[in-house]
Protein backbone atom coordinates (compact mmCIF):
# COMPACT_ATOMS: atom_id res chain seq x y z
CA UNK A 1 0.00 0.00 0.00
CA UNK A 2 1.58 3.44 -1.00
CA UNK A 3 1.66 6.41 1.68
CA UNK A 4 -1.19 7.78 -0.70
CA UNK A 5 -3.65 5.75 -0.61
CA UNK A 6 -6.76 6.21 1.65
CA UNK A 7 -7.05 3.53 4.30
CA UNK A 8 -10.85 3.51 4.51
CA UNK A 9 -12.54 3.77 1.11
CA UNK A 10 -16.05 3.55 1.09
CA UNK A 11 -17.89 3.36 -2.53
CA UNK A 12 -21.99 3.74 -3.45
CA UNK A 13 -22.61 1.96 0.23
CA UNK A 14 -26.11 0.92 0.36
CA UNK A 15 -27.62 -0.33 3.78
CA UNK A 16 -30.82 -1.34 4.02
CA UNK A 17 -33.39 -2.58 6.60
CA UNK A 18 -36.35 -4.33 4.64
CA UNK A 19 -37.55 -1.29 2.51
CA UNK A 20 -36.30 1.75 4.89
CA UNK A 21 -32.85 2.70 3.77
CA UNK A 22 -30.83 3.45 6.17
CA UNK A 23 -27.53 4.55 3.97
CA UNK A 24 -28.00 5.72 0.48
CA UNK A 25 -25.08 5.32 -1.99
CA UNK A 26 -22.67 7.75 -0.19
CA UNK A 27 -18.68 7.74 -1.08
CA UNK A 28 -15.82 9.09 0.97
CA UNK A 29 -11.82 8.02 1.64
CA UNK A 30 -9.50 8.88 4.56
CA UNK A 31 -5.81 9.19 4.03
CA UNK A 32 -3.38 7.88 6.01
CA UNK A 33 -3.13 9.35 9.75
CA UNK A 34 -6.60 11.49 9.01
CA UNK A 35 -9.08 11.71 11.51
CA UNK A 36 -12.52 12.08 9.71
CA UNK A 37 -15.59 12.90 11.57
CA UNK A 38 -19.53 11.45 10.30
CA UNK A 39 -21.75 14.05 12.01
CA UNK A 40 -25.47 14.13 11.60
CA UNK A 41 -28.80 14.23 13.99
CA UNK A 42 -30.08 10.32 15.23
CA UNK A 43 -30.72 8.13 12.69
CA UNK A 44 -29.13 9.71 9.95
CA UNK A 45 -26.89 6.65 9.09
CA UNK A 46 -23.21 7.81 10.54
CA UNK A 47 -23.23 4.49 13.13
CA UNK A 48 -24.75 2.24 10.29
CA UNK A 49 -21.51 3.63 8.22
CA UNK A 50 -18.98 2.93 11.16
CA UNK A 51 -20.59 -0.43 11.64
CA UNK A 52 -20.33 -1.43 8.26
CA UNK A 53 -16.84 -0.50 7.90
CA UNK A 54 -16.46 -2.71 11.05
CA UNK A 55 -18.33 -5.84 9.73
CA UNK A 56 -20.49 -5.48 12.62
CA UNK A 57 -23.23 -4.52 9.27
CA UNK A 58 -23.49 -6.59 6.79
CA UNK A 59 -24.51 -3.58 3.32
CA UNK A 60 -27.16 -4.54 0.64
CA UNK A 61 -24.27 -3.17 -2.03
CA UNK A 62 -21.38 -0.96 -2.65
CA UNK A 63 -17.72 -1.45 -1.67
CA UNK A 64 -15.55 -0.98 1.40
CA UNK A 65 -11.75 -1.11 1.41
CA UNK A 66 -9.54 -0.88 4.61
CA UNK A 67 -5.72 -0.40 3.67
CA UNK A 68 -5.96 -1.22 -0.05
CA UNK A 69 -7.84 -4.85 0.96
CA UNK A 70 -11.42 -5.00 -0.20
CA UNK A 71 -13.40 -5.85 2.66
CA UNK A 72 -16.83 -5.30 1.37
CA UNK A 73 -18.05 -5.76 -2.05
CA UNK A 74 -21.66 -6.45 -3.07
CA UNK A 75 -20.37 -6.62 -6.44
CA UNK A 76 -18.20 -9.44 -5.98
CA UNK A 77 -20.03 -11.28 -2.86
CA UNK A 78 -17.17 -10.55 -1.00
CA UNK A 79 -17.64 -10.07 3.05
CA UNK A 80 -14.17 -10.31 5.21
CA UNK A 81 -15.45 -10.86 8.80
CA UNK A 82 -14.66 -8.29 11.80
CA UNK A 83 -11.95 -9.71 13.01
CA UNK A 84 -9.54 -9.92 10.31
CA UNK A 85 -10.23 -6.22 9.27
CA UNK A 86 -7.74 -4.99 11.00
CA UNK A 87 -10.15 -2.22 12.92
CA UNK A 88 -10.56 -1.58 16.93
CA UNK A 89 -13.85 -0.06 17.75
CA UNK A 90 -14.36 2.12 21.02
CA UNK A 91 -18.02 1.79 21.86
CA UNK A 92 -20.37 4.57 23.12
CA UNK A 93 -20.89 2.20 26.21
CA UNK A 94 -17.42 1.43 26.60
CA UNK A 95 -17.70 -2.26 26.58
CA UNK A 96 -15.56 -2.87 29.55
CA UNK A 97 -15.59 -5.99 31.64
CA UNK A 98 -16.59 -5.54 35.52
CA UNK A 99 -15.23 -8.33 36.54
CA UNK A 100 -12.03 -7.97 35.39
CA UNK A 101 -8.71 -5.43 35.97
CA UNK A 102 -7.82 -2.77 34.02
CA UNK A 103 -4.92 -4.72 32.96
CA UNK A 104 -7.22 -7.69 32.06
CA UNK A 105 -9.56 -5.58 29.66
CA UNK A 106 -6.73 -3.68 27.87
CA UNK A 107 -4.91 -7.30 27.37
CA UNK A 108 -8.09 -9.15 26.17
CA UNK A 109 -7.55 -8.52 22.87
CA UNK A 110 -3.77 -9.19 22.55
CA UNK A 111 -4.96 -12.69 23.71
CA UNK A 112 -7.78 -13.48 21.60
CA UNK A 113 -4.46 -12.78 19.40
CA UNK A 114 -2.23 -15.28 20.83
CA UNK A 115 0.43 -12.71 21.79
CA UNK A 116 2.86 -14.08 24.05
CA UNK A 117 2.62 -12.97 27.66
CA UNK A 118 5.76 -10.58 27.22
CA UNK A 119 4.50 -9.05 24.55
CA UNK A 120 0.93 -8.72 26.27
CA UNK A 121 2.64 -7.13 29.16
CA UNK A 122 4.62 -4.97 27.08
CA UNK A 123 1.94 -3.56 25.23
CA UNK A 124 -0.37 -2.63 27.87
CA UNK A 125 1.82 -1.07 30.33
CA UNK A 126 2.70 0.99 26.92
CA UNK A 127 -1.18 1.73 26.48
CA UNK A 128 -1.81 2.14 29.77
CA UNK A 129 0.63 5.20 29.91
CA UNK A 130 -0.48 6.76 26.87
CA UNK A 131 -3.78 7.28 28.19
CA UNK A 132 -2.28 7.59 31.64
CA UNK A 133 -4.14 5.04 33.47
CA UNK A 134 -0.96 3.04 34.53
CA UNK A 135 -1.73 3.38 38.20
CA UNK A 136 -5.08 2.24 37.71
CA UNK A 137 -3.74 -1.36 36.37
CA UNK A 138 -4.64 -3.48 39.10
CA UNK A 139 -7.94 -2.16 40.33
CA UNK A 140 -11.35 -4.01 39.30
CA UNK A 141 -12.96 -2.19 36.36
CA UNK A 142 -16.51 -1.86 38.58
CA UNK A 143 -14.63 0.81 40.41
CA UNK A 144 -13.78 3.15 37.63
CA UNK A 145 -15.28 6.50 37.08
CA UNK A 146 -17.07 6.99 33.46
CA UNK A 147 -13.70 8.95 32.07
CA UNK A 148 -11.33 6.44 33.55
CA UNK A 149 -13.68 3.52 31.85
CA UNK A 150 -13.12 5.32 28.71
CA UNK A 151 -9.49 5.93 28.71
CA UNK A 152 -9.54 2.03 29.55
CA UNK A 153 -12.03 1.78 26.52
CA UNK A 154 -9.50 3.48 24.52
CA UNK A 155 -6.51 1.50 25.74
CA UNK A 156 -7.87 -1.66 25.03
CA UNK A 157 -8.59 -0.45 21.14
CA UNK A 158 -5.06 0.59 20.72
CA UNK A 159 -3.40 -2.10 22.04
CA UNK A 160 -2.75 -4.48 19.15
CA UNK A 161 -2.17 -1.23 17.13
CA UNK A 162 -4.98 -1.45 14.37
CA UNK A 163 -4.66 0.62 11.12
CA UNK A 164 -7.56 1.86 11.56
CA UNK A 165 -9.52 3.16 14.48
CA UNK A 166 -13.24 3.80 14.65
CA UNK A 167 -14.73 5.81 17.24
CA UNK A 168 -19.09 5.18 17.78
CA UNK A 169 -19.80 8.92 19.70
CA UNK A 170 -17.67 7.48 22.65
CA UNK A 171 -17.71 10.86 25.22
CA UNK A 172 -21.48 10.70 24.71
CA UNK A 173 -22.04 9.37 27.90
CA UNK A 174 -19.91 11.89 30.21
CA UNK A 175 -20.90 14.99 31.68
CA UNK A 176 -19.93 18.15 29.82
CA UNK A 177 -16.62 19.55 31.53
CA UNK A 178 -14.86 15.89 31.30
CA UNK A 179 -16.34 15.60 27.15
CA UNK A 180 -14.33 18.83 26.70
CA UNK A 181 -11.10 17.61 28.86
CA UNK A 182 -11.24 14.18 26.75
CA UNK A 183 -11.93 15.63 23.33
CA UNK A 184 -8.38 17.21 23.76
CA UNK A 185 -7.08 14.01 25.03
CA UNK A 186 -8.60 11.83 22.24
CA UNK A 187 -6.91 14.70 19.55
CA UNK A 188 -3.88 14.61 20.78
CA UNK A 189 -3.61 10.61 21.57
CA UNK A 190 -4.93 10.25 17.44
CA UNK A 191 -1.78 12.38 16.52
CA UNK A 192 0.64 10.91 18.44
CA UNK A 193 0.09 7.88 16.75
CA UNK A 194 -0.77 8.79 14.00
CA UNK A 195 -3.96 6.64 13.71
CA UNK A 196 -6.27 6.78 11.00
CA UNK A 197 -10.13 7.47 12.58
CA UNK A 198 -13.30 7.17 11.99
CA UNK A 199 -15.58 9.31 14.55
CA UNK A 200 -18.73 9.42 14.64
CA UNK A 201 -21.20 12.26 16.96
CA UNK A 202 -24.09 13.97 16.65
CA UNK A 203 -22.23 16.76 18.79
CA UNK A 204 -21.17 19.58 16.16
CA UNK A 205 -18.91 21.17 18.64
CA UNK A 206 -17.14 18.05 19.18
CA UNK A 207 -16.59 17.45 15.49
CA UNK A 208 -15.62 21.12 14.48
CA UNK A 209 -12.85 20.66 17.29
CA UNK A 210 -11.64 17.43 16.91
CA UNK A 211 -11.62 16.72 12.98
CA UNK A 212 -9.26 17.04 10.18
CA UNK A 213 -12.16 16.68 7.95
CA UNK A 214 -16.22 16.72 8.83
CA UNK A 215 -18.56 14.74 6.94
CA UNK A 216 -21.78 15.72 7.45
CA UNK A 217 -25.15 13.34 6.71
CA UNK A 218 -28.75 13.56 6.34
CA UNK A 219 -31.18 10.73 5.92
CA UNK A 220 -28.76 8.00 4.78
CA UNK A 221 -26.73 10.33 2.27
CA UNK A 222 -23.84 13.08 2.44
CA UNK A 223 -24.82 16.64 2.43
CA UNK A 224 -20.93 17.56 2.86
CA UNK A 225 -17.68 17.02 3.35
CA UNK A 226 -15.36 19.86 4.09
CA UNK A 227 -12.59 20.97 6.64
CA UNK A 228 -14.22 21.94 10.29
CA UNK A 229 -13.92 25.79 8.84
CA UNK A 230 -15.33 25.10 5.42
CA UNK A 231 -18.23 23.19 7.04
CA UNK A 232 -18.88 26.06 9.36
CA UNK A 233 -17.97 29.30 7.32
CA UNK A 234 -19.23 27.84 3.55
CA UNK A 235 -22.32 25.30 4.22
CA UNK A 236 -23.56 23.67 0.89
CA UNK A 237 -26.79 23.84 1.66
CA UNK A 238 -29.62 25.08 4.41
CA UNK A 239 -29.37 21.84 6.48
CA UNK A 240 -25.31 22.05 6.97
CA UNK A 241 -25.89 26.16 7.71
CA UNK A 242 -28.74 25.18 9.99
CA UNK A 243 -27.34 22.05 11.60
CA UNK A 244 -23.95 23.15 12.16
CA UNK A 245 -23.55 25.89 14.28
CA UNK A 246 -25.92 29.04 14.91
CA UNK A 247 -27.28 30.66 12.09
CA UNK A 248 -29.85 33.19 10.89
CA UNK A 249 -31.85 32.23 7.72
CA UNK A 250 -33.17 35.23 5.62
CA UNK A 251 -35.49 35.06 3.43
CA UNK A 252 -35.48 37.40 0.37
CA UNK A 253 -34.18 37.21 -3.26
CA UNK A 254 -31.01 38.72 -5.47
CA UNK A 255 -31.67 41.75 -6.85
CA UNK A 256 -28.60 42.20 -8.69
CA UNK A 257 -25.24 42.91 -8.50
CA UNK A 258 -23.12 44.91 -5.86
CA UNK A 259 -19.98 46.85 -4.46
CA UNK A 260 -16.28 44.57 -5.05
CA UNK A 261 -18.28 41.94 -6.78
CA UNK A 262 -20.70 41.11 -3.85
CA UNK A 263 -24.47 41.12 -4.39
CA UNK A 264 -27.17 42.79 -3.35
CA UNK A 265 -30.01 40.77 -1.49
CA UNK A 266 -33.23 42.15 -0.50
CA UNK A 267 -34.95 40.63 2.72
CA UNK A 268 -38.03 41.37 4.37
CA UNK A 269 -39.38 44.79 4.63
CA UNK A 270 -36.69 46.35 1.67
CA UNK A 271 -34.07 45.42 4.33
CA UNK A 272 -31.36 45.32 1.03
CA UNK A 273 -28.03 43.22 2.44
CA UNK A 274 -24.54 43.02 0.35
CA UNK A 275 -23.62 39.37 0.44
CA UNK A 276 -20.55 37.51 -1.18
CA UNK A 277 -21.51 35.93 -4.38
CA UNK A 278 -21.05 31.99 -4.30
CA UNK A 279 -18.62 30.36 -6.23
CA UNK A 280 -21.02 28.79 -8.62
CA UNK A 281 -22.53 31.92 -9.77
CA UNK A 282 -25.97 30.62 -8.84
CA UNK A 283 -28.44 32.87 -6.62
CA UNK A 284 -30.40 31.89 -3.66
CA UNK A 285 -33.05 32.59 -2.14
CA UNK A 286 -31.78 32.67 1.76
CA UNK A 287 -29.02 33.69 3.06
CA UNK A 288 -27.51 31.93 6.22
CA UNK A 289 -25.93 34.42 8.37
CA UNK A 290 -23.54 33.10 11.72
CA UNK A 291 -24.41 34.36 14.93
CA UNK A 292 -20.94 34.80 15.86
CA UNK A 293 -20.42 37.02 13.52
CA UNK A 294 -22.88 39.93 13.88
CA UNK A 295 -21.84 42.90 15.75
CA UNK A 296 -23.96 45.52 17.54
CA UNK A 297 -22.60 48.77 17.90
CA UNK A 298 -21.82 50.83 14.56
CA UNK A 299 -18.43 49.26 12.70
CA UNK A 300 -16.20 51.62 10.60
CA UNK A 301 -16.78 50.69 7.32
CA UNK A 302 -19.37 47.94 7.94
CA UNK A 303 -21.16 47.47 4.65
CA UNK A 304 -24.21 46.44 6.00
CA UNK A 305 -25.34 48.17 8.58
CA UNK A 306 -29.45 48.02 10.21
CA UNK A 307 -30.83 49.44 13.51
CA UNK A 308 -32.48 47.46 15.74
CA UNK A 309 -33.62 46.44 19.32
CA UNK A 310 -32.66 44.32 22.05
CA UNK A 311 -35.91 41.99 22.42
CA UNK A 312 -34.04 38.70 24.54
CA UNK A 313 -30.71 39.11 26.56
CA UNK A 314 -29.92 35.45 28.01
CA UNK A 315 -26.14 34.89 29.46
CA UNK A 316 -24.38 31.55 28.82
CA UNK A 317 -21.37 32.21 30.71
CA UNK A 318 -18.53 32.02 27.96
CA UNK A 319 -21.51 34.27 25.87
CA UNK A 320 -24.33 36.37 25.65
CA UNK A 321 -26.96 35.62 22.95
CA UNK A 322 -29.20 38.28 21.98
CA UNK A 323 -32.49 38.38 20.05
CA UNK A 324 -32.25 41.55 17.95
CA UNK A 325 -35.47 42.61 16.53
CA UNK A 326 -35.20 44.10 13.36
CA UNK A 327 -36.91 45.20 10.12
CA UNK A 328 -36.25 41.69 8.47
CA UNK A 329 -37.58 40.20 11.87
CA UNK A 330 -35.65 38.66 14.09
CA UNK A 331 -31.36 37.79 14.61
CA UNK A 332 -29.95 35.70 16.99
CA UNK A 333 -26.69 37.44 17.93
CA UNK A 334 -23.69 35.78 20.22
CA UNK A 335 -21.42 38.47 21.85
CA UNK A 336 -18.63 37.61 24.43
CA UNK A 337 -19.53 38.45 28.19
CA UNK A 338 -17.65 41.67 28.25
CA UNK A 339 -20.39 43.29 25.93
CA UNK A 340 -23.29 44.01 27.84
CA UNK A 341 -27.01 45.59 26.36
CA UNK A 342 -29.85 45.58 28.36
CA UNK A 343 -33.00 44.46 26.90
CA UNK A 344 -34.89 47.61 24.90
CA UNK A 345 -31.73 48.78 23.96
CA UNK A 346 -31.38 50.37 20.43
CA UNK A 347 -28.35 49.01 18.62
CA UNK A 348 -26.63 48.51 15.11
CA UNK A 349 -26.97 45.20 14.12
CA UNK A 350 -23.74 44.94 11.57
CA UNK A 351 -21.53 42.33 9.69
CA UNK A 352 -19.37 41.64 6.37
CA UNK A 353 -20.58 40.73 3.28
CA UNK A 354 -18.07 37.53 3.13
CA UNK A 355 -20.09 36.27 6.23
CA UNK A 356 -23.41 35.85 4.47
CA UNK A 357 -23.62 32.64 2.39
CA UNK A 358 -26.26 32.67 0.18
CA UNK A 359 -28.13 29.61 -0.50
C-alpha cells in the first residue's frame, strides 16, 4: 500500500433494513493518519456507516476497502469478517468488563491474538501510559469512574495497534466539563500515533474541534464534506448552515449585482443586504448568516449596517446571545460576556458581506 492511498474507502454503500434505507449510496476516503468525523442528527446513518466499515453490518451493495484490501463488495459477494479487518472499535458504552482489571480488559484482545505474555505485558503497560491510566492497572474495572472507563475503553482499542480506528460517539455518555477535557485528550492521543479514525457524533462542537475533515449526513446520504472551517464558514446547503452551528436564515431574493463583486439581497421589509456571491454563480433565495459574527454597535466601514432592538438578553457564561429585533424580523446574535445591552436597547446590528452565504 503506498503512503497515498486512503485507508478507509467507502464506494456507493447501500444499507438497508427491509424497505427503509438506512444509507443511500454515499462515497468518501480517509488518508493515512486522518481523523474524519460522520456528524449528523439520530438516525441519519453515521453508526450504520462505522458499523459497516467494522463488519459489525453486513450492506445490501457498494464497496468498502480498509488499507488497499477489499473488505466489502456487493459486487463481488465478498464479506471479510470483523476480526480480520484490522479495525478496533471504542463503543459509546465502553464495553468494559466488571469483573475484570484494568490490565485484564486492555490485554483481552492481545490474547484473543495469541500474543505471548511478554509481549501482552509490554503492550499494555505501553497503552496504559499513553492514556495515563498506569496506576489504575490493578484495580477491578466496577470501580472506575465513566472517564477512567473510557481511557480504559481506549486503551484496550489501541493495544494491538490497528490501522484503523473507529470511534461510535464514545464521550457521549460523560458529563460536559470531562467531554471537553477528553476531546483534547482523544486529539492529541490520534496524533501521536498517528492513527487513521473514523468518529462518529451527533455533537457539532465536538466534530468542528476534533476533525481534520467533517462529513456531514442527512437521511442515509452526504450533504458535505469539508474541513471543520469550510463546514462552518461555507455550508452547501440550508441543512449544513442550519445544523452546524448558529445561524440566521433570511429570506429574500437577489436583486442584482453589488460593491467589489458582492451582491445585493433584498430581505423582508426592503431590508437590502450586500452578500458575497457563491462560487457557482448561482443565486439563492436565503441567506444563512452566523451568529458569531454579527456585531452591535456601529463598525467603521461595515457594509451592512441596520438598527435594531434588544428583544431577549440570556447569558451563557462564555456568551451572551441576543435576540435583535429588526426590520427583516428577528437575529440571533452571540457576543462575548464583556459586551453588555440591556434588553430595549437600540443598537446597530452589523456584519461583512463575506459572512453571508447565500443559498
Amino acid at each position: 500500500m503506498s503512503a497515498s492511498q486512503p485507508r478507509i474507502e467507502v464506494k456507493d454503500l447501500v444499507v438497508k433494513y427491509g424497505d427503509a434505507i438506512a444509507v443511500d449510496g454515499i462515497e468518501f476516503a480517509i488518508a493515512p493518519g486522518e481523523l474524519v468525523t460522520l456528524l449528523g442528527p439520530s438516525g441519519c446513518g453515521k453508526t450504520t456507516t462505522l458499523r459497516s466499515i467494522a463488519g459489525l453490518e453486513t450492506p445490501s451493495s457498494g464497496t468498502i476497502r480498509l488499507n488497499g484490501q477489499t473488505v466489502y463488495s456487493g459486487a463481488e459477494r465478498r464479506n471479510i469478517p470483523a476480526e480480520k479487518r484490522g479495525v478496533s472499535m471504542v463503543f459509546q458504552s465502553y464495553a468494559i468488563w466488571p469483573h475484570m482489571t484494568v490490565f485484564e480488559n486492555v490485554a483481552y484482545g492481545l490474547r484473543v491474538r495469541k500474543a505471548p505474555q511478554a509481549e501482552v505485558a509490554a503492550n499494555v503497560a505501553r497503552v496504559l501510559e499513553m492514556v495515563q491510566m498506569q496506576a489504575y492497572a490493578d484495580r477491578p474495572s466496577s470501580n472506575l469512574s465513566g472517564g477512567q472507563q473510557q481511557r480504559v475503553a481506549v486503551a484496550r482499542a489501541i493495544s494491538f495497534s490497528p490501522n484503523v480506528l473507529l470511534f461510535d460517539e464514545p464521550l457521549s455518555n460523560l458529563d460536559a466539563k470531562l467531554r471537553a477535557e477528553m476531546r483534547v485528550e482523544l486529539r492529541e492521543l490520534q496524533r501521536r500515533l498517528d492513527i487513521t479514525s473514523l468518529y462518529v457524533t451527533h455533537d457539532q462542537e465536538e466534530a468542528l474541534a476534533i476533525s481534520d475533515r467533517v462529513i456531514v449526513m442527512s437521511k442515509g446520504k452526504i450533504e458535505q464534506i469539508g474541513t471543520p472551517e469550510e463546514i462552518y464558514n461555507r455550508p452547501s446547503s440550508l441543512f449544513v448552515a442550519d445544523f452546524v452551528g448558529a445561524a440566521n436564515m433570511i429570506e429574500g431574493r437577489v436583486k442584482g449585482p453589488g460593491a467589489q463583486g458582492s451582491l445585493l439581497f433584498e430581505g423582508q421589509n426592503g431590508v437590502t443586504l450586500e452578500v458575497e456571491a457563491p462560487p457557482n454563480g448561482r443565486g439563492g433565495s436565503v441567506v444563512a448568516l452566523r451568529s458569531s459574527y454579527i456585531h452591535l454597535t456601529p463598525v467603521e466601514g461595515a457594509r451592512n449596517a441596520v438598527a435594531g432592538t434588544i428583544h431577549r438578553r440570556m447569558f451563557h457564561g462564555d456568551f451572551v446571545q441576543y435576540v435583535v429585533d429588526w426590520p427583516a424580523g428577528q437575529l440571533i446574535v452571540r457576543r462575548p460576556p464583556t459586551e453588555h445591552y440591556d434588553e430595549g436597547s437600540a443598537v446597530t446590528v452589523s456584519f461583512d458581506p463575506r459572512h453571508c452565504v447565500l443559498l
